[in-house]
N, C-alpha and C. Protein backbone atom coordinates (compact mmCIF):
# COMPACT_ATOMS: atom_id res chain seq x y z
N UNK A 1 186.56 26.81 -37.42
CA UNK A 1 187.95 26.91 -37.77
C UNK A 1 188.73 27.47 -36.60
N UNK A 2 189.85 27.07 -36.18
CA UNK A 2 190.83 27.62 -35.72
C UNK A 2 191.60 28.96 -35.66
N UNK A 3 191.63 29.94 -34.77
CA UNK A 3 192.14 30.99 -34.94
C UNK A 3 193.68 30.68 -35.68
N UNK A 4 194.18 31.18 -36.51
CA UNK A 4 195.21 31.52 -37.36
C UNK A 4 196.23 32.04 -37.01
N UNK A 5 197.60 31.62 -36.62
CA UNK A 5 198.78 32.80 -36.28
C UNK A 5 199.71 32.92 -37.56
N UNK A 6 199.73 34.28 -37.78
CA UNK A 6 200.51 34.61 -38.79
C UNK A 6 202.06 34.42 -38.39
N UNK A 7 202.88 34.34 -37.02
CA UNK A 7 203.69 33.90 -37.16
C UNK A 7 204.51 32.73 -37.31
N UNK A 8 203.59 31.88 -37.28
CA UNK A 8 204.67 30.59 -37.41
C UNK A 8 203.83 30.17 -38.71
N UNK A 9 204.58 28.97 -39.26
CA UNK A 9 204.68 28.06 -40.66
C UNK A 9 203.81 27.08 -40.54
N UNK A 10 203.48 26.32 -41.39
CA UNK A 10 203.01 24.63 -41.16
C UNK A 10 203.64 23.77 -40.17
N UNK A 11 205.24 24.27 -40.19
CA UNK A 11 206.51 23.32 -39.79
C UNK A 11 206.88 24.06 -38.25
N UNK A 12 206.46 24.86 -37.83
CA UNK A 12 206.70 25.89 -37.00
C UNK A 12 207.98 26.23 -37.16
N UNK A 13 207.60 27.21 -38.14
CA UNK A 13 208.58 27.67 -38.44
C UNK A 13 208.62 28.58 -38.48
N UNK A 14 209.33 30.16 -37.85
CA UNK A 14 209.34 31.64 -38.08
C UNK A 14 208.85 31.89 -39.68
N UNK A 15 207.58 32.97 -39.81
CA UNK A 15 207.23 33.69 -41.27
C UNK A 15 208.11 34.53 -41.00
N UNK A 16 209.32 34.78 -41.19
CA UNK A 16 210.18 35.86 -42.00
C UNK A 16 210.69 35.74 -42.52
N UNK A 17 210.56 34.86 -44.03
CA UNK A 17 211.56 35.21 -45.12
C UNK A 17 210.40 34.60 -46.20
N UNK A 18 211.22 35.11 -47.48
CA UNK A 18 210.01 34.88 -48.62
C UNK A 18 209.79 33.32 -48.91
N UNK A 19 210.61 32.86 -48.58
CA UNK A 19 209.79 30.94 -48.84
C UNK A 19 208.67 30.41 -47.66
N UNK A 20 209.25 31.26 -46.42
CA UNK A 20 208.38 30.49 -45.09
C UNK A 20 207.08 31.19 -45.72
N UNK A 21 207.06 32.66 -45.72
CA UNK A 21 206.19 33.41 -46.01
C UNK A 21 205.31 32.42 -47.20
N UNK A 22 205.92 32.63 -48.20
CA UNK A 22 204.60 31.45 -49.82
C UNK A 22 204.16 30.43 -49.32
N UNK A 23 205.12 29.58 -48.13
CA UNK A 23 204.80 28.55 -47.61
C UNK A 23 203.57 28.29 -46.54
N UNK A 24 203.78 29.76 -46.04
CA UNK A 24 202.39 29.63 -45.19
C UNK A 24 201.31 30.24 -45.64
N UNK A 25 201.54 30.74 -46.36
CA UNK A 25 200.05 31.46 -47.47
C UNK A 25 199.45 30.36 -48.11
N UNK A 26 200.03 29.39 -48.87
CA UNK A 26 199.56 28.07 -49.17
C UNK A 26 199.38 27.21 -48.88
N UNK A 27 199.68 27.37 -46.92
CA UNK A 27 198.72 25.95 -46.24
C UNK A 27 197.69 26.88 -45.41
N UNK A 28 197.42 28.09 -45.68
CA UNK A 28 196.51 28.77 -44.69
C UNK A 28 196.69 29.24 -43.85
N UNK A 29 197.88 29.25 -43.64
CA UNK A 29 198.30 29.92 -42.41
C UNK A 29 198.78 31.19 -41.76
N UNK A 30 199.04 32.37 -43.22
CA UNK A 30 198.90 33.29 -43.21
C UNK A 30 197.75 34.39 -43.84
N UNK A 31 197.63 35.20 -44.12
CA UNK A 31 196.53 35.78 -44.75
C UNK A 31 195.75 34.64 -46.04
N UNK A 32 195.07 35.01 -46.11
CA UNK A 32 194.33 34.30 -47.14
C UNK A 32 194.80 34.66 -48.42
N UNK A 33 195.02 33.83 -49.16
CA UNK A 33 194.97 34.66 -51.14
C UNK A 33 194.30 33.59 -51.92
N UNK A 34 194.40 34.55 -53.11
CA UNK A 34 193.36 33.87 -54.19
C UNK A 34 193.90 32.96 -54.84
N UNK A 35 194.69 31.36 -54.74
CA UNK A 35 195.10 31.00 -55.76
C UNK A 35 194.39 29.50 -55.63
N UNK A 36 194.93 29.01 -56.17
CA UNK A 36 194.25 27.55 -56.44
C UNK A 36 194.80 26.43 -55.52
N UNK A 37 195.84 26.52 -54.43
CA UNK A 37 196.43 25.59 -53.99
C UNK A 37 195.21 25.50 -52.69
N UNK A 38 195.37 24.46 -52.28
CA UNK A 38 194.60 23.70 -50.95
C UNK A 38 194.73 24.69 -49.74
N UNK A 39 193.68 24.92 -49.19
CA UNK A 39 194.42 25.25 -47.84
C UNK A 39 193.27 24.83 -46.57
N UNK A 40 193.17 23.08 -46.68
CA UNK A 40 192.89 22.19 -45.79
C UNK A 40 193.76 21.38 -46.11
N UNK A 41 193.86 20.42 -45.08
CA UNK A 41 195.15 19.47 -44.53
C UNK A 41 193.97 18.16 -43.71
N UNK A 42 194.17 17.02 -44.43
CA UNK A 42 193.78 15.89 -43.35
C UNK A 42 194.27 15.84 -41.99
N UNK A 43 193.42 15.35 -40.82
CA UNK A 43 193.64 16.30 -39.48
C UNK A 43 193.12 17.11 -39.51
N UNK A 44 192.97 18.42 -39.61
CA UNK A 44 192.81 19.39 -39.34
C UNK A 44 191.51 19.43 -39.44
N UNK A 45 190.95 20.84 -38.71
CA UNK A 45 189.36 20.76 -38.56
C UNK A 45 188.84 21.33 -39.83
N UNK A 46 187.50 21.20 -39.73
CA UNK A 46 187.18 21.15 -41.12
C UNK A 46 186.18 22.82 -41.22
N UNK A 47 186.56 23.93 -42.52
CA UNK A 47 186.10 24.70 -42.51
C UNK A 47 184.97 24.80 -42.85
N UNK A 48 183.99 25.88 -42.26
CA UNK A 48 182.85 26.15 -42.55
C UNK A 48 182.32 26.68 -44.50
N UNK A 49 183.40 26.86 -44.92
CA UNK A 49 183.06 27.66 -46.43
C UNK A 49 184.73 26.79 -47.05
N UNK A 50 184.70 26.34 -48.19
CA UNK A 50 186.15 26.13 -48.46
C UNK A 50 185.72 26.44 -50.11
N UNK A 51 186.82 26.76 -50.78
CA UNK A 51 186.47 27.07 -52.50
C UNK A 51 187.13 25.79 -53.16
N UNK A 52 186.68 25.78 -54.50
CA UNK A 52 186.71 24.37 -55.35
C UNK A 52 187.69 23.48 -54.78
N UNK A 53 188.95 24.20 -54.89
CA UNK A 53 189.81 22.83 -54.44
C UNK A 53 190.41 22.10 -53.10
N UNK A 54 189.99 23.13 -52.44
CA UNK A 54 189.75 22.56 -51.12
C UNK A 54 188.57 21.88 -50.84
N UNK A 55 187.34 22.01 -51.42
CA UNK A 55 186.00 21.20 -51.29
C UNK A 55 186.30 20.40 -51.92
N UNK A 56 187.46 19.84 -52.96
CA UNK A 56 187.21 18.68 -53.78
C UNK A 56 188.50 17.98 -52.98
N UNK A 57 189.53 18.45 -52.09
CA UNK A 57 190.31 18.15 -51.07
C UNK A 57 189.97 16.92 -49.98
N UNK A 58 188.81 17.64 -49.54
CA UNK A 58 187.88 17.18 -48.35
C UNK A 58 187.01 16.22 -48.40
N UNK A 59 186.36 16.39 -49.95
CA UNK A 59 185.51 14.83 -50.43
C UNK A 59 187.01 13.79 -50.80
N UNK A 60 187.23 14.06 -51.69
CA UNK A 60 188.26 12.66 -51.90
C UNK A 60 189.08 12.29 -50.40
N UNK A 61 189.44 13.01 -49.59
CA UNK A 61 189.89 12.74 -48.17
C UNK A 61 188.98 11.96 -47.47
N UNK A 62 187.41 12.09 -47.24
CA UNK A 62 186.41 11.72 -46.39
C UNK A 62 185.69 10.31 -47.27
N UNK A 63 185.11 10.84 -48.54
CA UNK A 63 184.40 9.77 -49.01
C UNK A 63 185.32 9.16 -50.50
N UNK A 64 185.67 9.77 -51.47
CA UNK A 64 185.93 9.55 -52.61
C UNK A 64 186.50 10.07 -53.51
N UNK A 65 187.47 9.90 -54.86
CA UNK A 65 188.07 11.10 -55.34
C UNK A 65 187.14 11.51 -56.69
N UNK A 66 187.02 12.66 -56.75
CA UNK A 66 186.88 13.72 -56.90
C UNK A 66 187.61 15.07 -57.28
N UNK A 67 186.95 16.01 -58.63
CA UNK A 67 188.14 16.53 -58.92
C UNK A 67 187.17 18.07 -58.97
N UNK A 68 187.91 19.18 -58.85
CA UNK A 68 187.30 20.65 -58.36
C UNK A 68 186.02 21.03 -59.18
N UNK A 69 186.32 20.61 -61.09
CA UNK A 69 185.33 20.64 -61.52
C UNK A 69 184.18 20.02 -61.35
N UNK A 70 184.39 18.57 -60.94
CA UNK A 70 182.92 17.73 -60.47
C UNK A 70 182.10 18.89 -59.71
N UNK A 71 182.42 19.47 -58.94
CA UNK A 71 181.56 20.12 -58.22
C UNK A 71 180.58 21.34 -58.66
N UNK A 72 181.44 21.69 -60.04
CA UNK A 72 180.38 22.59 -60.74
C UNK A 72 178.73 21.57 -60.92
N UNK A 73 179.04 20.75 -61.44
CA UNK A 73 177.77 19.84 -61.81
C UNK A 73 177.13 19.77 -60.38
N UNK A 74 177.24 19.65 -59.14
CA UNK A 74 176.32 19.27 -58.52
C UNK A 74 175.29 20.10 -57.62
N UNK A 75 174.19 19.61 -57.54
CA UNK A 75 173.26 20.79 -57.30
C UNK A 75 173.40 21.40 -55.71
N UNK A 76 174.68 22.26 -55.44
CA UNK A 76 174.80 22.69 -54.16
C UNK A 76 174.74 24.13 -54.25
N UNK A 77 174.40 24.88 -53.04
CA UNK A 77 174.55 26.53 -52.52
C UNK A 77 175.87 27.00 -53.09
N UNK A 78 175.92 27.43 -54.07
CA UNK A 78 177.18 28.68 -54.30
C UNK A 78 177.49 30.52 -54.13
N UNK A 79 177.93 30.50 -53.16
CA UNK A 79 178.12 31.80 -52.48
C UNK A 79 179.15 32.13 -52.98
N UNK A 80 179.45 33.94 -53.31
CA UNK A 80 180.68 34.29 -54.33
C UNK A 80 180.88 35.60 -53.65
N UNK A 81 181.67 35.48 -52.71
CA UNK A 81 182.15 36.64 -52.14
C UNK A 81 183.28 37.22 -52.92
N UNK A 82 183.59 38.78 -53.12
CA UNK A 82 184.58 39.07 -54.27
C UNK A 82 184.58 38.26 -55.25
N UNK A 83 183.72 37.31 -55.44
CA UNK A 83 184.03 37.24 -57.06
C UNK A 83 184.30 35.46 -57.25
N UNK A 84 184.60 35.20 -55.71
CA UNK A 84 185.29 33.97 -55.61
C UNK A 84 184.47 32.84 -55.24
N UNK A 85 184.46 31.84 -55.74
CA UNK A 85 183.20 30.91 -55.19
C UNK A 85 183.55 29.92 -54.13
N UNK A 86 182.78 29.40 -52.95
CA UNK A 86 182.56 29.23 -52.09
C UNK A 86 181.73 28.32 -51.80
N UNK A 87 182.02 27.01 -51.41
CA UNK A 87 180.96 26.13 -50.80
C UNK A 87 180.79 25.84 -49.57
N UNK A 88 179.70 25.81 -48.68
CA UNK A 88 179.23 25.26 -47.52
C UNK A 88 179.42 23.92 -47.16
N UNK A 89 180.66 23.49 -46.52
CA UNK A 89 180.93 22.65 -46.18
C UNK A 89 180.13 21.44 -45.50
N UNK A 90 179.65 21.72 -44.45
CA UNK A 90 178.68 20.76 -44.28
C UNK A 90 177.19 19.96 -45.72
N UNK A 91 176.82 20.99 -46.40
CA UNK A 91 175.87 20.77 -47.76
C UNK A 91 177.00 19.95 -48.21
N UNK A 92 178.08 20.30 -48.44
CA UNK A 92 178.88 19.20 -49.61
C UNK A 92 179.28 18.29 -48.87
N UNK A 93 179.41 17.77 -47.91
CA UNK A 93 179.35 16.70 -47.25
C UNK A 93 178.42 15.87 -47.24
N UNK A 94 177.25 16.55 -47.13
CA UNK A 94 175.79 15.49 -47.06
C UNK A 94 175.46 15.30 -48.05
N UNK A 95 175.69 16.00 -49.40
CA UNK A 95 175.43 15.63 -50.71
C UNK A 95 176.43 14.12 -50.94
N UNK A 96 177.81 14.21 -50.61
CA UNK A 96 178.70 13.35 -51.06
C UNK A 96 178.63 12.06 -50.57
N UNK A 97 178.25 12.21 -49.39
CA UNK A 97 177.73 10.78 -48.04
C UNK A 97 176.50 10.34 -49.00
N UNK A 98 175.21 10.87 -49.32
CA UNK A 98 174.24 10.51 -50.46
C UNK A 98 174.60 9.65 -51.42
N UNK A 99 175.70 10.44 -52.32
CA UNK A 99 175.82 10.01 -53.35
C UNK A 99 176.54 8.69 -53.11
N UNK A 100 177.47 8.47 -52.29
CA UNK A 100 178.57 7.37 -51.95
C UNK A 100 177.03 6.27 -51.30
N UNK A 101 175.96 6.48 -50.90
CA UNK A 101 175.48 5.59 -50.40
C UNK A 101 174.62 4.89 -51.64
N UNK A 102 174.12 5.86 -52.68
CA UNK A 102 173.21 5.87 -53.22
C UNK A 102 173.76 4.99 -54.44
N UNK A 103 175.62 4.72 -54.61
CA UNK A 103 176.47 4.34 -55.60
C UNK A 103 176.26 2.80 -55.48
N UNK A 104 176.03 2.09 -56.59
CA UNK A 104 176.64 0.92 -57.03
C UNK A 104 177.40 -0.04 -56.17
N UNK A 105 177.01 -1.20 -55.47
CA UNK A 105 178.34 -1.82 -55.03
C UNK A 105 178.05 -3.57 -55.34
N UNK A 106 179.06 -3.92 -55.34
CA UNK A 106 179.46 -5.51 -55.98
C UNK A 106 180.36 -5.97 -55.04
N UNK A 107 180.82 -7.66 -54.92
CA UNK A 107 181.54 -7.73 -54.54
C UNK A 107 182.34 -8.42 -55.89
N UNK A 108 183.50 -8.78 -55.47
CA UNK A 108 185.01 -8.29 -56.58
C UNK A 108 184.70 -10.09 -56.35
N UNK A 109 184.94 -10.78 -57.56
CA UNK A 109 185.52 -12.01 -57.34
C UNK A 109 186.47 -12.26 -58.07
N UNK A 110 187.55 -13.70 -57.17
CA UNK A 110 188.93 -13.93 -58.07
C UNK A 110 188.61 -13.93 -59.43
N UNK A 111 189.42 -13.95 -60.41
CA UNK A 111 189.08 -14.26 -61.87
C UNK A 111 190.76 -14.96 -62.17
């Protein structure tokens, strides 16, 4: 991951006021918090640990969609720092590349 500057925005935009501020807490760009919004972005490099909805961000971006709960079901490493759960990005990648290979395919004809 990329070192982090707490002063500028997504948009580069000065963090000093309370919208830039929510605004960059919820693309990652300022301190971290606990909520449920994304904080990966297509482009951007890809983190080593991301929690449910950013891991379910990153599969539907790369291979397929996918929704935060799917990922309870699948048999990957869950690490819970404070409380919060955490997947290993690379494992959920190679699980998802598997599964996308391992899936069903047809070809479509006119009807």
């Amino acid at each position: 991951m990329t070192d982090i500057d707490d002063t500028k925005s997504n948009f580069n935009q000065s963090v000093n006021n309370l919208t830039s501020n929510e605004e960059a807490n919820h693309t990652g760009l300022a301190k971290k918090c606990r909520c449920k919004h994304i904080h990966w972005r297509p482009g951007s490099l890809l983190p080593l640990y991301a929690d449910k909805a950013t891991a379910a961000a990153i599969i539907t971006h790369h291979f397929f969609p996918i929704s935060p709960r799917t990922l309870e079901r699948w048999p990957l490493t869950v690490r819970r720092p404070n409380k919060a759960t955490i997947y290993e990005v690379a494992e959920l990648m190679q699980y998802a590349e598997a599964k996308l290979q391992s899936a069903y395919a047809y070809k479509q004809v006119e009807g």
